[in-house]
Protein backbone atom coordinates (compact mmCIF):
# COMPACT_ATOMS: atom_id res chain seq x y z
CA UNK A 1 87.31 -47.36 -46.82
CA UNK A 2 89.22 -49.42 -49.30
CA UNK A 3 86.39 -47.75 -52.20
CA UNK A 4 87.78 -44.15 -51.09
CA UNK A 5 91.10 -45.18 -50.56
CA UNK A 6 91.03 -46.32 -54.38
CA UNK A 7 88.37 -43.33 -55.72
CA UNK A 8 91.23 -40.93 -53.96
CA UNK A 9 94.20 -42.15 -56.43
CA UNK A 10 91.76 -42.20 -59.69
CA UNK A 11 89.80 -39.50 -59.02
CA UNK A 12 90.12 -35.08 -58.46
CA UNK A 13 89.88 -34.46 -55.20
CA UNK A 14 86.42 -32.81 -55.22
CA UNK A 15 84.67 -35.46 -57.48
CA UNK A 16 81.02 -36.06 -56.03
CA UNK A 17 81.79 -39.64 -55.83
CA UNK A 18 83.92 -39.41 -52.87
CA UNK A 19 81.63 -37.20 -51.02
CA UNK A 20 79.13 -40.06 -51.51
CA UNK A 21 82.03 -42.34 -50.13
CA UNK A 22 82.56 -39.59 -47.06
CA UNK A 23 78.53 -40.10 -46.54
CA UNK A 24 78.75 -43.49 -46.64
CA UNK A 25 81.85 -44.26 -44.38
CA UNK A 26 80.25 -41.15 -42.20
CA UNK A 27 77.05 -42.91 -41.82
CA UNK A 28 78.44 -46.24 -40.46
CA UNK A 29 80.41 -44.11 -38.07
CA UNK A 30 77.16 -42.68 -36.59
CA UNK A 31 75.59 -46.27 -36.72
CA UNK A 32 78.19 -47.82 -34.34
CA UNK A 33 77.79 -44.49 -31.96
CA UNK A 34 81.47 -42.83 -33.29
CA UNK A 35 80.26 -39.43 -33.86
CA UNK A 36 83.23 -37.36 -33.78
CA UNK A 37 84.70 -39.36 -36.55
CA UNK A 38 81.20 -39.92 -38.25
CA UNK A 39 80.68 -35.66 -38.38
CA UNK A 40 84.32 -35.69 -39.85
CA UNK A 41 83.93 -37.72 -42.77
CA UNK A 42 80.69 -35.91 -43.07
CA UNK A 43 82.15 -32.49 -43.34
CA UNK A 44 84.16 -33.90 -45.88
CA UNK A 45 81.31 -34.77 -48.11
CA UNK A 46 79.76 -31.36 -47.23
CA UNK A 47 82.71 -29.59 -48.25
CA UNK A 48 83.66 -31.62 -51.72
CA UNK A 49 79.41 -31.05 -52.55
CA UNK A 50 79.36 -27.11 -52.09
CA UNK A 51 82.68 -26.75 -54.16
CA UNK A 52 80.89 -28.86 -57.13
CA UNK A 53 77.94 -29.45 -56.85
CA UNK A 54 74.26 -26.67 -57.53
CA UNK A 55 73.05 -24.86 -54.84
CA UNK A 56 69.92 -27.37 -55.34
CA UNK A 57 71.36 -30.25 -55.53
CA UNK A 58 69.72 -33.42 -53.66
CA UNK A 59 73.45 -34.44 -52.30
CA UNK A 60 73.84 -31.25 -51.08
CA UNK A 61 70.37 -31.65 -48.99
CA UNK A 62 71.07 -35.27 -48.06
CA UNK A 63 74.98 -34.23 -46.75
CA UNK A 64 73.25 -31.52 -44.61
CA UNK A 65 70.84 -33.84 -43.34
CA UNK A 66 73.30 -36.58 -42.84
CA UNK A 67 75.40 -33.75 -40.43
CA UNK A 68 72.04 -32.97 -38.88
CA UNK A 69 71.40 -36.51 -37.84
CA UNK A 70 75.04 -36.66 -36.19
CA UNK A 71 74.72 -33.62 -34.41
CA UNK A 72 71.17 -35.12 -33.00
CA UNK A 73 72.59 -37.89 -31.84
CA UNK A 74 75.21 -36.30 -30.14
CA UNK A 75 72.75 -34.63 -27.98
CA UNK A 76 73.27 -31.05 -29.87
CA UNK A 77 69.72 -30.04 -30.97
CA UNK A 78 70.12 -26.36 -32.19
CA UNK A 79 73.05 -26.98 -34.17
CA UNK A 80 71.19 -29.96 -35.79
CA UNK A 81 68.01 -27.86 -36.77
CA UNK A 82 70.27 -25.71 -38.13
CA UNK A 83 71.52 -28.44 -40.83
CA UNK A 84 68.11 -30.20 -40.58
CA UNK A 85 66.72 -26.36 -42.23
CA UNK A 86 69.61 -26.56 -44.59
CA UNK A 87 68.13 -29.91 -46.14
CA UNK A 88 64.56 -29.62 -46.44
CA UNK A 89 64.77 -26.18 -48.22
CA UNK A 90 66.74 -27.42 -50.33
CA UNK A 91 64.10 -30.48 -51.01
CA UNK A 92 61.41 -28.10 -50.81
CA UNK A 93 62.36 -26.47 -53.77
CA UNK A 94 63.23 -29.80 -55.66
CA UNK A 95 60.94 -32.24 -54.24
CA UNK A 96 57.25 -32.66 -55.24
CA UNK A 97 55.24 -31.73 -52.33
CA UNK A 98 53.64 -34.63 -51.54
CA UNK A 99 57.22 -36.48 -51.47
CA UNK A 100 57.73 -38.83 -48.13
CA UNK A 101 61.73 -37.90 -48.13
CA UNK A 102 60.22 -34.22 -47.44
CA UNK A 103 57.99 -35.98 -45.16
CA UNK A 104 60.97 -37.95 -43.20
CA UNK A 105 62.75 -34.22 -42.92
CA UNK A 106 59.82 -32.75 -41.23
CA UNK A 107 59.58 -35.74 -38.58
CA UNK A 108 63.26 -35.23 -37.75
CA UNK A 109 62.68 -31.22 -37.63
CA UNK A 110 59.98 -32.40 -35.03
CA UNK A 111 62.16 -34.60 -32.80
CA UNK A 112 64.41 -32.41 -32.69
CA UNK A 113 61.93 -29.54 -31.19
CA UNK A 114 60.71 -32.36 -28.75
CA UNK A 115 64.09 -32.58 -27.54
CA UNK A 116 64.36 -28.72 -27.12
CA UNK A 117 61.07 -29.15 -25.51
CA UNK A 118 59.58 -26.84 -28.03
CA UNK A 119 56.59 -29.47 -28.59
CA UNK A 120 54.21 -26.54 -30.52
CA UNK A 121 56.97 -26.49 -32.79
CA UNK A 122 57.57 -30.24 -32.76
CA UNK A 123 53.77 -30.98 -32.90
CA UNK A 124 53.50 -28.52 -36.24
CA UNK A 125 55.95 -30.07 -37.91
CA UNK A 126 55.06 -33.67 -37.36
CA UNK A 127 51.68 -32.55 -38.63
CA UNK A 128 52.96 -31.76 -42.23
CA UNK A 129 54.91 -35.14 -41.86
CA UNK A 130 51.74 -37.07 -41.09
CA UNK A 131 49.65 -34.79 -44.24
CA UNK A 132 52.38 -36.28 -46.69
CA UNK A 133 52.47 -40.28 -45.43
CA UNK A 134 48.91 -40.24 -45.67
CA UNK A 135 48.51 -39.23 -49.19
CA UNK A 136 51.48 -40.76 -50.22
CA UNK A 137 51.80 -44.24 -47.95
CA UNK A 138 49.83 -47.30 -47.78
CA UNK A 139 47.94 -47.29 -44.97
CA UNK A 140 49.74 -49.64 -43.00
CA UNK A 141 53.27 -48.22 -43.76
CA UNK A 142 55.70 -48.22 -40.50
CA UNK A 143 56.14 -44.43 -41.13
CA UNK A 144 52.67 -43.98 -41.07
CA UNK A 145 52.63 -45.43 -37.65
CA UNK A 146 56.16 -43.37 -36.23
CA UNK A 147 54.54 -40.44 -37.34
CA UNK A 148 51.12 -41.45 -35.13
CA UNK A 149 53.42 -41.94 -32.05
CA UNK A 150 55.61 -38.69 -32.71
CA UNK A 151 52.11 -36.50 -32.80
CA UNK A 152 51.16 -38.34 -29.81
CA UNK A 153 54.28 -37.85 -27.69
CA UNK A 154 53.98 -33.77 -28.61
CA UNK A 155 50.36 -33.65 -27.61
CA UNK A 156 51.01 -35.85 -24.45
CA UNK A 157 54.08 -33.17 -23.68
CA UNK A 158 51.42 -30.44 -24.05
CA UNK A 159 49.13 -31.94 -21.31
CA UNK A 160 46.24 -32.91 -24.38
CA UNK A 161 46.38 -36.25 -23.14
CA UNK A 162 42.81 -37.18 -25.35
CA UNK A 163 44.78 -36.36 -28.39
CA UNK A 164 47.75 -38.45 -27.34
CA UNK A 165 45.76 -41.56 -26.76
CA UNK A 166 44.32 -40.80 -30.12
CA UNK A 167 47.52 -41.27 -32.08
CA UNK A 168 48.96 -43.62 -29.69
CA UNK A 169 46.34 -46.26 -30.72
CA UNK A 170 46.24 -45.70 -34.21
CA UNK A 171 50.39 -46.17 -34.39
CA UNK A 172 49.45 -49.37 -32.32
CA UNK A 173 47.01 -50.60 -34.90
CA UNK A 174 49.28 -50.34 -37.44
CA UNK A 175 52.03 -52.35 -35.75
CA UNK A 176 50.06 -54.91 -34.02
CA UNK A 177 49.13 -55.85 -38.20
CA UNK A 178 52.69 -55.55 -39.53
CA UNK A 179 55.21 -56.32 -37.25
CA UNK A 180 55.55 -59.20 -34.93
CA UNK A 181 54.45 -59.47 -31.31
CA UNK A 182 57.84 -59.03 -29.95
CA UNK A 183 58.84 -56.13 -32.17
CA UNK A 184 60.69 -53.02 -30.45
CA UNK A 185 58.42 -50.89 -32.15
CA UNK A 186 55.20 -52.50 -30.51
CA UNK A 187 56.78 -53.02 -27.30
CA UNK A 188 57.14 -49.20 -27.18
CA UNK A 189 53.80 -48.55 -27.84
CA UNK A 190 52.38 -50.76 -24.80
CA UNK A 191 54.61 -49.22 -22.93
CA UNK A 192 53.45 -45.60 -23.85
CA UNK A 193 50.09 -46.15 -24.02
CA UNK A 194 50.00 -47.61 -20.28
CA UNK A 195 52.21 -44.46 -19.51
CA UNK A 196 49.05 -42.61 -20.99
CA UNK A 197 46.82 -43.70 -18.55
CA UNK A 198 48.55 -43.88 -15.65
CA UNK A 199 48.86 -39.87 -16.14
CA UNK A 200 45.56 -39.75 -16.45
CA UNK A 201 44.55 -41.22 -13.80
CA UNK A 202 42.85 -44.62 -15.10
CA UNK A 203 45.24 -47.17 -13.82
CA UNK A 204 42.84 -50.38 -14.45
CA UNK A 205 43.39 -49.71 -18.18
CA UNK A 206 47.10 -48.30 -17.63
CA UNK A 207 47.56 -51.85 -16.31
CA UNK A 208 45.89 -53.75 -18.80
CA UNK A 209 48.53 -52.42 -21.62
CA UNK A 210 51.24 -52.96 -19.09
CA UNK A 211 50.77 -56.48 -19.41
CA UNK A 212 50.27 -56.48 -22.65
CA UNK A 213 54.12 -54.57 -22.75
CA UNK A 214 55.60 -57.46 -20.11
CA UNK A 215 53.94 -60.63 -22.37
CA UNK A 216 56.09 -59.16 -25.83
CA UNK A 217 59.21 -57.46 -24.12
CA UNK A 218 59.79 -61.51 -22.38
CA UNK A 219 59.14 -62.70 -26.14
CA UNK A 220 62.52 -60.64 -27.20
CA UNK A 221 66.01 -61.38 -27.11
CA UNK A 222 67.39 -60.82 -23.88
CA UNK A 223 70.62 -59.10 -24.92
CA UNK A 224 68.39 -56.06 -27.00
CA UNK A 225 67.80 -53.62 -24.45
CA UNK A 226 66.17 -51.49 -27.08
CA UNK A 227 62.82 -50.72 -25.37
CA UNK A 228 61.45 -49.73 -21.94
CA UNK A 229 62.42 -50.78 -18.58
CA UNK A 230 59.97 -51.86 -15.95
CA UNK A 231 61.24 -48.76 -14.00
CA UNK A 232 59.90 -46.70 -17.05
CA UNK A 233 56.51 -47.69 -16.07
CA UNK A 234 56.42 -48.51 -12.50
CA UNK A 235 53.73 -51.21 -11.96
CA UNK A 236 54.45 -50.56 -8.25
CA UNK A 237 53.30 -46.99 -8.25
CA UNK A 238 50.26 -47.59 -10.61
CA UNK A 239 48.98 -50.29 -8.59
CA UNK A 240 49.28 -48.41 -5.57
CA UNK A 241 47.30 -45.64 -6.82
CA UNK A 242 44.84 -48.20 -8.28
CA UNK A 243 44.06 -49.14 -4.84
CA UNK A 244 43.97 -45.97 -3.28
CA UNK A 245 41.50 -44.75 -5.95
CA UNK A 246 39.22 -48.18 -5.11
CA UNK A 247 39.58 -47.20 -1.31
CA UNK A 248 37.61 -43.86 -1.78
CA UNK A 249 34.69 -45.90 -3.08
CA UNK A 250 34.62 -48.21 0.38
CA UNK A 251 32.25 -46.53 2.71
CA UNK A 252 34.28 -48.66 5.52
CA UNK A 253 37.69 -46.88 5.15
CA UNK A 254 38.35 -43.50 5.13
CA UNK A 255 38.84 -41.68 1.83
CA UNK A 256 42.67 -41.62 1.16
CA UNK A 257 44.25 -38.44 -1.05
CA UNK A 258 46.44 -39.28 -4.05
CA UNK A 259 49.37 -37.05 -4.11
CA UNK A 260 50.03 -36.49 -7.82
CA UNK A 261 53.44 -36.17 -7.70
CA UNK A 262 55.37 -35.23 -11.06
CA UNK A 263 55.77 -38.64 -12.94
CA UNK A 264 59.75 -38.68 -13.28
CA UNK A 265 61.19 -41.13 -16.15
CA UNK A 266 62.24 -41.23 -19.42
CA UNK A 267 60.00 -39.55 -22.10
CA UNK A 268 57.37 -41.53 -24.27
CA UNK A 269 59.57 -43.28 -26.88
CA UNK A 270 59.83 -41.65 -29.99
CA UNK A 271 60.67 -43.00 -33.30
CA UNK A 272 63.19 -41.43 -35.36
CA UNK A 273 62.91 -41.82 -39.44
CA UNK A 274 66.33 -42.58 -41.15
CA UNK A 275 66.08 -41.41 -45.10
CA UNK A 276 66.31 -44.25 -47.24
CA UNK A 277 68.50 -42.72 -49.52
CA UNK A 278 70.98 -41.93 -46.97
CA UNK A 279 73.47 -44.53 -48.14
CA UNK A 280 73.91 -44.26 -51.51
CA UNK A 281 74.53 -46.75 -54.27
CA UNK A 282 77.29 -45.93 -56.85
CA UNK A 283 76.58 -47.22 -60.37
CA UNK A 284 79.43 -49.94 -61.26
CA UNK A 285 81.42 -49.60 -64.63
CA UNK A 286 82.97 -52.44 -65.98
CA UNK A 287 86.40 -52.18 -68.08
CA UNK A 288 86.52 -54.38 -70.54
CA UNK A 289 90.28 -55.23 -70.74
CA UNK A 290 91.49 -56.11 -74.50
């Protein structure tokens, strides 16, 4: 604030700089969960980059992204695609191909469609997200491995729970090398992976990860509430079935039927990419004073 407050007595009122300052002071808004005010200073930027800047221009993409994100996060999904489509056709036409910013817009494209619970949609785009961080990305990258759990939330929201699994354990191969054993990220992939197989039905293994996802969530900090709850899971019900599946096996008791209830519960944990470029750095100029 006290940059723009100074850029705003030097500068025309539509000089690109301050839109970068709007973005900026916009994206700290959205950080700290004050999205009216963060959309506000976004507008701004939007507004100051369409008066000055090309039709093409990569501020111009990243200020309609940066609106999309708010609008995401404030739980209003068609209005973000909306500015989500504004930004990567923009970067399609200015990005190589291959580029992992063009990447990052086509995993937000697909969260948003998993929120909608459009997950053909979702899954599609995700796809072209995962073609470009694998040509582009070490192999290990943490994109790499949001982009494995993304496909495998759409395919596990399209009952193609084989798939799922799939990309579920290669994002967990990638984190369990690169990222600690109390990490969010890693915690959420226990957790989703147990999820898995409770669904389908094989709760000695859906177990297994679930104590895997109790050993690192009682490694974290106790004040980040940041990944899954026990009721998310619900060793309770997965041990219960796990003994009513054992019971049809004893010839001594009488076979049992599993109800299989619709699992209620917060959706598989997705990960959502930021753009690195989001926050932009100004280049300094130094007066030399005679």
């Amino acid at each position: 604030k006290r940059a723009l407050d100074i850029e705003e007595k030097i500068l025309t009122s539509n000089h690109p700089s301050l839109a970068i300052s709007y973005s900026n002071i916009g994206n700290v808004y959205d950080h700290i969960g004050e999205h009216t005010t963060a959309l506000s200073s976004h507008e701004k930027a939007l507004e100051i980059c369409k008066k000055t800047l090309s039709s093409k221009h990569p501020l111009l993409a990243m200020s309609y992204n940066n609106i999309g994100s708010v609008y995401g996060n404030m739980g209003d999904y068609k209005t973000a695609l909306t500015y989500y489509k504004n930004s990567i056709e923009i970067e399609q036409e200015i990005l190589p191909s291959n580029h992992p910013d063009l990447a990052t817009s086509y995993n937000n494209i697909g969260l948003v469609y998993d929120n909608l619970d459009e997950y053909t949609e979702a899954l599609v785009s995700h796809q072209k997200a995962l073609e470009i961080y694998e040509k582009s990305l070490p192999s290990n990258h943490p994109n790499l491995a949001n982009s494995y759990n993304n496909i495998g939330l759409a395919h596990q929201k399209t009952q193609e729970y084989s798939k799922a699994l799939v990309f579920y354990q290669k994002a967990l191969e990638i984190r369990q090398k690169t990222l600690p054993s109390n990490h969010a990220d890693l915690i959420v992939c226990y957790a989703n992976i147990s999820k898995l197989y409770e669904i389908m039905g094989e709760y000695s293994r859906a177990l297994s990860y679930y104590e895997q996802f109790v050993q690192a969530r009682d490694k974290k900090d106790p004040s980040d509430h940041s990944t899954p709850t026990d009721a998310y899971i619900n060793i309770d019900r997965i041990t219960d079935r796990k003994e009513e599946t054992l019971e049809t096996h004893l010839p001594s008791k009488s076979i049992r039927i599993i109800n299989k209830e619709k699992l209620h519960g917060k959706l598989p944990c997705r990960s959502t990419l930021r753009k690195k470029s989001i926050i932009l750095k100004k280049e300094v100029v130094i007066f030399n004073c005679k």
